[in-house]
PDB file of N, CA and C in Angstrom:
ATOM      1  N   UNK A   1      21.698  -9.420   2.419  1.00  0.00           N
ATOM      2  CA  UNK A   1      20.500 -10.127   2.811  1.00  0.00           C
ATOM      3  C   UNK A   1      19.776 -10.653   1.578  1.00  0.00           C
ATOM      4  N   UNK A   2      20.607 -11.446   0.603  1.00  0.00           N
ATOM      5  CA  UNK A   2      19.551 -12.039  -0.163  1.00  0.00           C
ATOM      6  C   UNK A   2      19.931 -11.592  -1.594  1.00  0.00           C
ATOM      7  N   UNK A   3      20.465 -10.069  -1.734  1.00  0.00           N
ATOM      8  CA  UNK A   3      20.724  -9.326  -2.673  1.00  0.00           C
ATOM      9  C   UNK A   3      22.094  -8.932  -3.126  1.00  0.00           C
ATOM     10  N   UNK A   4      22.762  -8.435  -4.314  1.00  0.00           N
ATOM     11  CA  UNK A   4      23.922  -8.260  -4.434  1.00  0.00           C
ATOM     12  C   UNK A   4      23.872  -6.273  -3.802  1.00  0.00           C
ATOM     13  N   UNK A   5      25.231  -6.648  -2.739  1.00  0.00           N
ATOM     14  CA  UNK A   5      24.983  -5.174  -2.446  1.00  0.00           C
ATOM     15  C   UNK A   5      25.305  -4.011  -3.196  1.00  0.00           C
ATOM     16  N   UNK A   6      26.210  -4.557  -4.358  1.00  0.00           N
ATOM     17  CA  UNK A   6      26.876  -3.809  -5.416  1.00  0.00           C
ATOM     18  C   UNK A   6      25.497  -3.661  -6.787  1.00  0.00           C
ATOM     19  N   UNK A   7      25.022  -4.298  -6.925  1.00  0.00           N
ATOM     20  CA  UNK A   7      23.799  -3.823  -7.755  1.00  0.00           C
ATOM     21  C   UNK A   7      22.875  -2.784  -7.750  1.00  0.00           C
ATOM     22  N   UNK A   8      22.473  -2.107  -6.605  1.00  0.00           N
ATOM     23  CA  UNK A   8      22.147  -1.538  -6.858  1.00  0.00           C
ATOM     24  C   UNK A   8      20.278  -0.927  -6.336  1.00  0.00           C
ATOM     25  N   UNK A   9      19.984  -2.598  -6.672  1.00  0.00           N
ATOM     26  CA  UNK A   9      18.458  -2.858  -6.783  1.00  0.00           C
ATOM     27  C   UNK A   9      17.966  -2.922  -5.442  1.00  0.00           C
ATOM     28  N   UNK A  10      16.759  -2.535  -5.096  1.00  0.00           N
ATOM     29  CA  UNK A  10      16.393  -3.185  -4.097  1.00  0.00           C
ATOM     30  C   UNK A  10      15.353  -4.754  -4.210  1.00  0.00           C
ATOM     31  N   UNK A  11      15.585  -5.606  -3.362  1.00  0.00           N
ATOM     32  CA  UNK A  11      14.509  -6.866  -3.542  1.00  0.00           C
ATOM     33  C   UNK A  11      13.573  -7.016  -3.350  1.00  0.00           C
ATOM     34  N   UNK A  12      12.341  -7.659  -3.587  1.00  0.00           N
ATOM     35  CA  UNK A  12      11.206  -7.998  -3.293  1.00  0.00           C
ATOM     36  C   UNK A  12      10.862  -7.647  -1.889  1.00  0.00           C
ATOM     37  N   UNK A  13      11.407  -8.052  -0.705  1.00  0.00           N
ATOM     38  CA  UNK A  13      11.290  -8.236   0.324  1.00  0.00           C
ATOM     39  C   UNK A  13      10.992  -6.378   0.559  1.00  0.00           C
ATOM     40  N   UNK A  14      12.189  -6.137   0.519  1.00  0.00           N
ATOM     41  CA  UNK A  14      12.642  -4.461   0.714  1.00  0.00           C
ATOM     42  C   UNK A  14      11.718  -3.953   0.319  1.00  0.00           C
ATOM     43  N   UNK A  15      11.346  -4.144  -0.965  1.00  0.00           N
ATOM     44  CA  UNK A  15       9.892  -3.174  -1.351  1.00  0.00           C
ATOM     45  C   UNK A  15       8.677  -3.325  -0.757  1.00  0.00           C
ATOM     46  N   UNK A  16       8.579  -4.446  -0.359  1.00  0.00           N
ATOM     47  CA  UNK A  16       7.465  -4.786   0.640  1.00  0.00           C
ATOM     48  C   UNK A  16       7.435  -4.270   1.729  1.00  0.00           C
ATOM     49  N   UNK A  17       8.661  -4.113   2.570  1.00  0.00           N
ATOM     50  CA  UNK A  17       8.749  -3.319   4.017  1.00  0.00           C
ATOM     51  C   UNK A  17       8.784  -2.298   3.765  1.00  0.00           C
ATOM     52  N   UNK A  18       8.908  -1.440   2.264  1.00  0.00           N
ATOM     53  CA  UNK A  18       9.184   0.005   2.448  1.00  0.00           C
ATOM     54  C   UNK A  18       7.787   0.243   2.216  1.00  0.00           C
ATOM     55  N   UNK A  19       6.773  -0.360   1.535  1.00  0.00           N
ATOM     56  CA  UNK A  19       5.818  -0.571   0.845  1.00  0.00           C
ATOM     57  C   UNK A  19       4.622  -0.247   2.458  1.00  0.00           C
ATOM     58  N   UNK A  20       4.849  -1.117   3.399  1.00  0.00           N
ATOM     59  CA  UNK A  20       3.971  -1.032   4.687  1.00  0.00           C
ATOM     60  C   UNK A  20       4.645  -0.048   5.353  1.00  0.00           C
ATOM     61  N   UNK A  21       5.758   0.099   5.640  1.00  0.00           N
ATOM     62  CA  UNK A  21       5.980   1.430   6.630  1.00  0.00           C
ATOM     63  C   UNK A  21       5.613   2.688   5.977  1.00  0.00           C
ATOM     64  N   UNK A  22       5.739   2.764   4.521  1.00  0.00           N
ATOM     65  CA  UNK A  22       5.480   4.295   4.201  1.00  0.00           C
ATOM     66  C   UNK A  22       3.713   3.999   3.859  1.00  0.00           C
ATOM     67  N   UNK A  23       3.143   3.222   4.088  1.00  0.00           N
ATOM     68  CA  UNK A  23       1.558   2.644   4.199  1.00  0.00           C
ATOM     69  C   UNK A  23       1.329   3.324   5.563  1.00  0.00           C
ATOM     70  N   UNK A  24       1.987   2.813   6.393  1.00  0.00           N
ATOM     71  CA  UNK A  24       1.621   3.533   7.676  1.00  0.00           C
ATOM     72  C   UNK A  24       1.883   5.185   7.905  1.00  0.00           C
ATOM     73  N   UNK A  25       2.626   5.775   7.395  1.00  0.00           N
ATOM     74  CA  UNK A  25       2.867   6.697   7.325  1.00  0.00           C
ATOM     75  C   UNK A  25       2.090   7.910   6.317  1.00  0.00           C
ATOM     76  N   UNK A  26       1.377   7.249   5.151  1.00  0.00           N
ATOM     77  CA  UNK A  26       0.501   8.059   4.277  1.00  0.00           C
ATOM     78  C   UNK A  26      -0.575   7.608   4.686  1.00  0.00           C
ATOM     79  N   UNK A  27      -1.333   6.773   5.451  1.00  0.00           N
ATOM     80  CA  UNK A  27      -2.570   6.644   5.801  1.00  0.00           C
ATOM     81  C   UNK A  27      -2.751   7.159   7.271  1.00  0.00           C
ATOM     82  N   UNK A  28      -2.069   7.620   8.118  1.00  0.00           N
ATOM     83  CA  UNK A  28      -1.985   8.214   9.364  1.00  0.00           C
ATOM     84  C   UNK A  28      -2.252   9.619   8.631  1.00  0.00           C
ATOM     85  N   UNK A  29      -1.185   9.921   7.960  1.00  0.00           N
ATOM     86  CA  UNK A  29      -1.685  11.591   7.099  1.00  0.00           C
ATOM     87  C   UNK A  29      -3.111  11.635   6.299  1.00  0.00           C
ATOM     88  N   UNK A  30      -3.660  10.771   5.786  1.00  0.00           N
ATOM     89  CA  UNK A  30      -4.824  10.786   5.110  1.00  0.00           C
ATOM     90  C   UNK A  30      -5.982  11.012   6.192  1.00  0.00           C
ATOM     91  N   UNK A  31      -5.754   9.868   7.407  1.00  0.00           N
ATOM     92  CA  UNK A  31      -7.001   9.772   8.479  1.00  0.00           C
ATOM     93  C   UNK A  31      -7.013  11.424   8.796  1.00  0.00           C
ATOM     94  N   UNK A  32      -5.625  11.876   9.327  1.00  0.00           N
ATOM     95  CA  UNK A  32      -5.513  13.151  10.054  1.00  0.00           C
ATOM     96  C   UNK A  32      -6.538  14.166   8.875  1.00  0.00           C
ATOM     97  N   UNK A  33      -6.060  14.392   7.835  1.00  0.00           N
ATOM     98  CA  UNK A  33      -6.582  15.276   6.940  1.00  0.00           C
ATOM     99  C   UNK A  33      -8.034  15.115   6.700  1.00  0.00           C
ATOM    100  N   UNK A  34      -8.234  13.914   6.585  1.00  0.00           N
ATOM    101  CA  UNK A  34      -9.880  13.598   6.387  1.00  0.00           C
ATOM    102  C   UNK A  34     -10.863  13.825   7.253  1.00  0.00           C
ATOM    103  N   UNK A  35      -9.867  13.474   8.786  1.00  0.00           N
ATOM    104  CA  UNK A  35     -10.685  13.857  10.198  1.00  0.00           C
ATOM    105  C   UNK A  35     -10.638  15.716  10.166  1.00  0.00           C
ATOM    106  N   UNK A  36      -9.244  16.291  10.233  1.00  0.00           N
ATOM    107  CA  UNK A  36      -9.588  17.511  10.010  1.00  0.00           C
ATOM    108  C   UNK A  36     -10.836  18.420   9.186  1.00  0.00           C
ATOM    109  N   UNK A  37     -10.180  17.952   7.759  1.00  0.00           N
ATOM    110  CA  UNK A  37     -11.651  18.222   6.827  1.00  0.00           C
ATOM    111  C   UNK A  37     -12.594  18.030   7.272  1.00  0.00           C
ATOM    112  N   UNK A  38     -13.309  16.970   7.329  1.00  0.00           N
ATOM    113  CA  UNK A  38     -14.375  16.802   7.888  1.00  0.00           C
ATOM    114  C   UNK A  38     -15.426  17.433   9.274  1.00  0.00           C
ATOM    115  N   UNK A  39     -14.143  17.331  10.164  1.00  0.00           N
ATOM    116  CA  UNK A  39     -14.383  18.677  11.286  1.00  0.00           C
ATOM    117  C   UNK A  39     -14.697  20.350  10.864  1.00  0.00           C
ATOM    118  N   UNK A  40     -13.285  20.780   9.860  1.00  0.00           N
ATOM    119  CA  UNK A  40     -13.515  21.857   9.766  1.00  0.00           C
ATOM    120  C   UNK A  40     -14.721  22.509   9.242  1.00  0.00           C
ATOM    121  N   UNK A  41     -15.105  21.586   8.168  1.00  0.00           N
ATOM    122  CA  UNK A  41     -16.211  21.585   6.865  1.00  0.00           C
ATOM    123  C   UNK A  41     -17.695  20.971   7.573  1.00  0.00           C
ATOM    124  N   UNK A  42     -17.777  19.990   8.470  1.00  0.00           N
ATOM    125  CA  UNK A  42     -18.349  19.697   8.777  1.00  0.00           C
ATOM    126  C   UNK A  42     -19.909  20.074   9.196  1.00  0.00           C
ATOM    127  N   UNK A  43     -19.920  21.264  10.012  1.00  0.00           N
ATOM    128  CA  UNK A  43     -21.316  22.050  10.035  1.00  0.00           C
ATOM    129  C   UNK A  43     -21.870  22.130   8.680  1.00  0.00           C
ATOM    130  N   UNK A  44     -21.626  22.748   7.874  1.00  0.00           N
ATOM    131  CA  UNK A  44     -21.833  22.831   6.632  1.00  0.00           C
ATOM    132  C   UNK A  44     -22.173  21.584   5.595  1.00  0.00           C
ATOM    133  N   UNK A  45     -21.582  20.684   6.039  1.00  0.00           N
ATOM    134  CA  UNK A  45     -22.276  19.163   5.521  1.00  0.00           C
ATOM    135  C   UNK A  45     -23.251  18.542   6.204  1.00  0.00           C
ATOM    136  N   UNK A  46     -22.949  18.990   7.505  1.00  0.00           N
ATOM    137  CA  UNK A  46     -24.361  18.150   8.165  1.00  0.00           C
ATOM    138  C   UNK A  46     -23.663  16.936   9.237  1.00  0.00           C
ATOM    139  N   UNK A  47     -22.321  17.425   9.375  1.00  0.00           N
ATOM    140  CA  UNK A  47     -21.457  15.996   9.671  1.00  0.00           C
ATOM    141  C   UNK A  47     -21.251  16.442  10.864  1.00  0.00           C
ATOM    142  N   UNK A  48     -21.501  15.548  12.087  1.00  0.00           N
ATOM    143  CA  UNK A  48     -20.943  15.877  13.346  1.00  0.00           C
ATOM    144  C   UNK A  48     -19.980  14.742  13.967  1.00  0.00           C
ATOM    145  N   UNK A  49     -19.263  15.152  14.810  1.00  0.00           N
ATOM    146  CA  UNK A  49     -17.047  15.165  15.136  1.00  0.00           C
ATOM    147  C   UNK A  49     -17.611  13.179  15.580  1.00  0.00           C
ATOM    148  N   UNK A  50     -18.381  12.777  15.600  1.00  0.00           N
ATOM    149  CA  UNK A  50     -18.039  11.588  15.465  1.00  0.00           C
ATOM    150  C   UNK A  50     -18.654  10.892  14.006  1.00  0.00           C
ATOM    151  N   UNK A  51     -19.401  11.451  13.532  1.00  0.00           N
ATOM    152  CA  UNK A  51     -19.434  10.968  11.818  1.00  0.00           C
ATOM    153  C   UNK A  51     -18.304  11.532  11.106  1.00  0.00           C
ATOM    154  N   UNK A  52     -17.079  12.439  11.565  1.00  0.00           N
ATOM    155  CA  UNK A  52     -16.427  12.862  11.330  1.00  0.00           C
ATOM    156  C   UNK A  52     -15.320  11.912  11.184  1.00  0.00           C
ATOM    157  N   UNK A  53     -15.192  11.406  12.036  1.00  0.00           N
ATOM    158  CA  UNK A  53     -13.955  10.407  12.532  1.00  0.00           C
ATOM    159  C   UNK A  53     -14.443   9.154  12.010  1.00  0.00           C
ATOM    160  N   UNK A  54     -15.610   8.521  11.985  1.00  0.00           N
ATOM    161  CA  UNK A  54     -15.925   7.584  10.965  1.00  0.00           C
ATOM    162  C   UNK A  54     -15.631   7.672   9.536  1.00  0.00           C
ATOM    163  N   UNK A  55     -15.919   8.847   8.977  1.00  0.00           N
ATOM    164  CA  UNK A  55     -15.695   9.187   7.426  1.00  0.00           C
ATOM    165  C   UNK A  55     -14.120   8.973   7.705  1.00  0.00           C
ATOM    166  N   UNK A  56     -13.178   9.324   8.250  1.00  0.00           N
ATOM    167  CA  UNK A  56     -11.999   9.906   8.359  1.00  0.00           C
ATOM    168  C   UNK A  56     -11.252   8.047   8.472  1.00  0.00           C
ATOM    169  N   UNK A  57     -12.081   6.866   9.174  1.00  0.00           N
ATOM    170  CA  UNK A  57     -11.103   6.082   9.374  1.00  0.00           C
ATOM    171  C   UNK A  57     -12.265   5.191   8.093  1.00  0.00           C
ATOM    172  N   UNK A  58     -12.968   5.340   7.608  1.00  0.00           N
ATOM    173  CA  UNK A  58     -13.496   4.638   6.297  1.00  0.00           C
ATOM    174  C   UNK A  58     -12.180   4.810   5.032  1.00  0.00           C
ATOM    175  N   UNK A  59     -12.004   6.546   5.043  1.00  0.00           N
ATOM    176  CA  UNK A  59     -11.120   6.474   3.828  1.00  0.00           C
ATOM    177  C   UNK A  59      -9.918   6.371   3.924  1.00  0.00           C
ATOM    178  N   UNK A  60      -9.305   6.235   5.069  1.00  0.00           N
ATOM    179  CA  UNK A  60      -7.921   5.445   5.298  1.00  0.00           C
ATOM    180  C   UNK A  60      -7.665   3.916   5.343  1.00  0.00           C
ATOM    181  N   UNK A  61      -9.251   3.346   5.473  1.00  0.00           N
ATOM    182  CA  UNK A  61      -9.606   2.150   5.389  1.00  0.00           C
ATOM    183  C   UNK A  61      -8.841   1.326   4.050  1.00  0.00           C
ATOM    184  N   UNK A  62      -9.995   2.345   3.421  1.00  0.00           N
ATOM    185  CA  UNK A  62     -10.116   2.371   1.900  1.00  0.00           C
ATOM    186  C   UNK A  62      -9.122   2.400   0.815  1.00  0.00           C
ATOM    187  N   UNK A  63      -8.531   3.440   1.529  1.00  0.00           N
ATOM    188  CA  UNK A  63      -6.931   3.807   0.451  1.00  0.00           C
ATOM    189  C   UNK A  63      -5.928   2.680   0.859  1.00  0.00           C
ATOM    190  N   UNK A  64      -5.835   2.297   2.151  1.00  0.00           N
ATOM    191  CA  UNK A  64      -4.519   1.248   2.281  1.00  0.00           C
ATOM    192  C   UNK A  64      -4.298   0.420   1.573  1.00  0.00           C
ATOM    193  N   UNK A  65      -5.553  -0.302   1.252  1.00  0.00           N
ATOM    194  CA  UNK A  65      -4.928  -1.260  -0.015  1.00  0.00           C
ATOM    195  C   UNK A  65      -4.738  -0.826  -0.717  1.00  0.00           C
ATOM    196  N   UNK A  66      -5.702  -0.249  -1.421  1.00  0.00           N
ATOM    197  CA  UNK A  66      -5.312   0.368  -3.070  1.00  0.00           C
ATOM    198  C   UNK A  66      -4.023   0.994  -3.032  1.00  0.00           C
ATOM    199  N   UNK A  67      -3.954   1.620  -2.281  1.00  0.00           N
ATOM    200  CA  UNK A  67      -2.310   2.711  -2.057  1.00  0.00           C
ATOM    201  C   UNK A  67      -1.068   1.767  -2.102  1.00  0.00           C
ATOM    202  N   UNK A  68      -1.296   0.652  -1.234  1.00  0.00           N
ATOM    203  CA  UNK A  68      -0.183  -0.107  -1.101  1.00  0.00           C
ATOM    204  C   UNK A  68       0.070  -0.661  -2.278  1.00  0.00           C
ATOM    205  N   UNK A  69      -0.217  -1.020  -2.899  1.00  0.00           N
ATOM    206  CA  UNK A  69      -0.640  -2.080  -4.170  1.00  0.00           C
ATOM    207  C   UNK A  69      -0.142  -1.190  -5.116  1.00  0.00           C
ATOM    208  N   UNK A  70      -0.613   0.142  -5.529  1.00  0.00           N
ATOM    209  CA  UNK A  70      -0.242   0.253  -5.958  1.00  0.00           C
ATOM    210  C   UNK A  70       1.084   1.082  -5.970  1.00  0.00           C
ATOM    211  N   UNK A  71       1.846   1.776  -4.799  1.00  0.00           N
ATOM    212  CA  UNK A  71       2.670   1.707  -4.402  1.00  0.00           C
ATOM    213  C   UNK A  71       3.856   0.493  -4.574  1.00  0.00           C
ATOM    214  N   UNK A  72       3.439  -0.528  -3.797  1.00  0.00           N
ATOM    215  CA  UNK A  72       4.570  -1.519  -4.558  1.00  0.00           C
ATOM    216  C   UNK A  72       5.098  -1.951  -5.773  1.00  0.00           C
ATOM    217  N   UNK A  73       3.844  -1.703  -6.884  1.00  0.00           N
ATOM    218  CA  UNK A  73       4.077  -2.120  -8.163  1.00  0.00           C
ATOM    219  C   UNK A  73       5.143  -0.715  -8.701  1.00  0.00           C
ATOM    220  N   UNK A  74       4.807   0.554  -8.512  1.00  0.00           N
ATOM    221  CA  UNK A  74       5.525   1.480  -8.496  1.00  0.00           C
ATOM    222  C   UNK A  74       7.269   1.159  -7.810  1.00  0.00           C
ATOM    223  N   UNK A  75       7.119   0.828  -6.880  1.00  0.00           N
ATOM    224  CA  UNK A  75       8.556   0.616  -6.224  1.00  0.00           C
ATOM    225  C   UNK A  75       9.195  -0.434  -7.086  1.00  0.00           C
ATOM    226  N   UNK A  76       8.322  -1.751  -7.502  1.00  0.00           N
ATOM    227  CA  UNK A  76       9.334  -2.393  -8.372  1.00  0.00           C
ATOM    228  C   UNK A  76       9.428  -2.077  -9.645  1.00  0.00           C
ATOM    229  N   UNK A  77       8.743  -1.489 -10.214  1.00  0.00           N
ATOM    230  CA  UNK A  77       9.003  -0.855 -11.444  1.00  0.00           C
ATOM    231  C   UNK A  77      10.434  -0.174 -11.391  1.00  0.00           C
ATOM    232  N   UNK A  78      10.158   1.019 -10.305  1.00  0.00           N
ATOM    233  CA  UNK A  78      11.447   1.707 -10.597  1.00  0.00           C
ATOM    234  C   UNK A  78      13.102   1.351  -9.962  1.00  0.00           C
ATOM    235  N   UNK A  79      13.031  -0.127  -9.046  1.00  0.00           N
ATOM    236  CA  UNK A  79      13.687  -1.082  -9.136  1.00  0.00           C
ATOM    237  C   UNK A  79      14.439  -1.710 -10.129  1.00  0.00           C
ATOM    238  N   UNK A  80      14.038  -1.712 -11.317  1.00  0.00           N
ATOM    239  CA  UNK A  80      14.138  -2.124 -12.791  1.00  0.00           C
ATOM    240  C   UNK A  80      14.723  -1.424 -13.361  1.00  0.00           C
ATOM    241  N   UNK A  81      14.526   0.342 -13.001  1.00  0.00           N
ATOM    242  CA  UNK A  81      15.687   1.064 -13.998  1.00  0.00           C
ATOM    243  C   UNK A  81      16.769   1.276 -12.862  1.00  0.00           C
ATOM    244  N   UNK A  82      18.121   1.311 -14.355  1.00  0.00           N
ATOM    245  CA  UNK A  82      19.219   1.933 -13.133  1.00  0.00           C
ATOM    246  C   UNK A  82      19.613   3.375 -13.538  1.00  0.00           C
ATOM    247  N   UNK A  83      18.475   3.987 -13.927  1.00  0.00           N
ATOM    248  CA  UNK A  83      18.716   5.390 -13.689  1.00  0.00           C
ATOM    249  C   UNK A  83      18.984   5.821 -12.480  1.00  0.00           C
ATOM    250  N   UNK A  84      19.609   7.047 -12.115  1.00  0.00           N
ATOM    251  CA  UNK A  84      20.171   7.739 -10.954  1.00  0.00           C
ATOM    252  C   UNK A  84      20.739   6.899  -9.495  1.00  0.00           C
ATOM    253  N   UNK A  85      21.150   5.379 -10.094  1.00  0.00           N
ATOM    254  CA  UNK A  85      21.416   4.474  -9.400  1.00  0.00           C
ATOM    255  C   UNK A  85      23.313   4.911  -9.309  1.00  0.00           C
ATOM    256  N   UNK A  86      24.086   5.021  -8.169  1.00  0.00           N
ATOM    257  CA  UNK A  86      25.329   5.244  -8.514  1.00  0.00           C
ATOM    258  C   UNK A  86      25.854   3.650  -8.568  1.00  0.00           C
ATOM    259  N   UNK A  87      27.018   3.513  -8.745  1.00  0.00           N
ATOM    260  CA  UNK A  87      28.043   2.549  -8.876  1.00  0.00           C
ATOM    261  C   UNK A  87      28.735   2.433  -7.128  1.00  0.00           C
ATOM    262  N   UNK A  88      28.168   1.730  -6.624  1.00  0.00           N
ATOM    263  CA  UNK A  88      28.903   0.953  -5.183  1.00  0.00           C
ATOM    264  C   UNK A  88      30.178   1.322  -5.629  1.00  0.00           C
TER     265      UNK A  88
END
C-alpha cells in the first residue's frame, strides 16, 4: 500500500492510523481514571459525580491533541531507526 513491504518502515499514513486508534484507546483510559479519581477523591475536594465527569472529559479533551502530536512525532522518529527491525 504505498510502501516497500521488505523495508521494514512504516509510512506516514500508518503512523497516522496507529497514531488515532491508540488516541482512542489512551484517552478512553485517561477519561476512565480521571472520572474515577475524581469520584473517589472527590468529597474531599469539594467535587461532586457530575463536576466529576466534567473534570474527567476536560482532561481527555485536553491531552488528545497534545498526546497525539506528540505521539506521532514519536512514531516517526522511531520509523527512522532500523533497530530491532528484522529482515523480511
Amino acid at each position: 500500500m504505498g510502501s516497500n513491504p521488505n523495508s521494514g518502515h512504516a509510512n506516514r499514513k500508518r503512523s497516522f492510523v496507529k497514531t488515532i486508534t491508540w488516541r482512542i484507546i489512551a484517552t478512553t483510559d485517561t477519561f476512565i481514571l480521571t472520572l474515577f479519581s475524581a469520584t473517589w477523591f472527590g468529597e474531599e475536594l469539594g467535587i461532586n459525580s457530575e463536576e466529576a465527569f466534567a473534570l474527567a472529559g476536560t482532561v481527555a479533551a485536553l491531552e488528545i491533541i497534545t498526546k497525539m502530536i506528540l505521539y506521532y512525532f514519536h512514531e516517526r522518529g522511531w520509523s527512522t531507526i532500523s533497530w530491532g527491525i528484522d529482515e523480511a
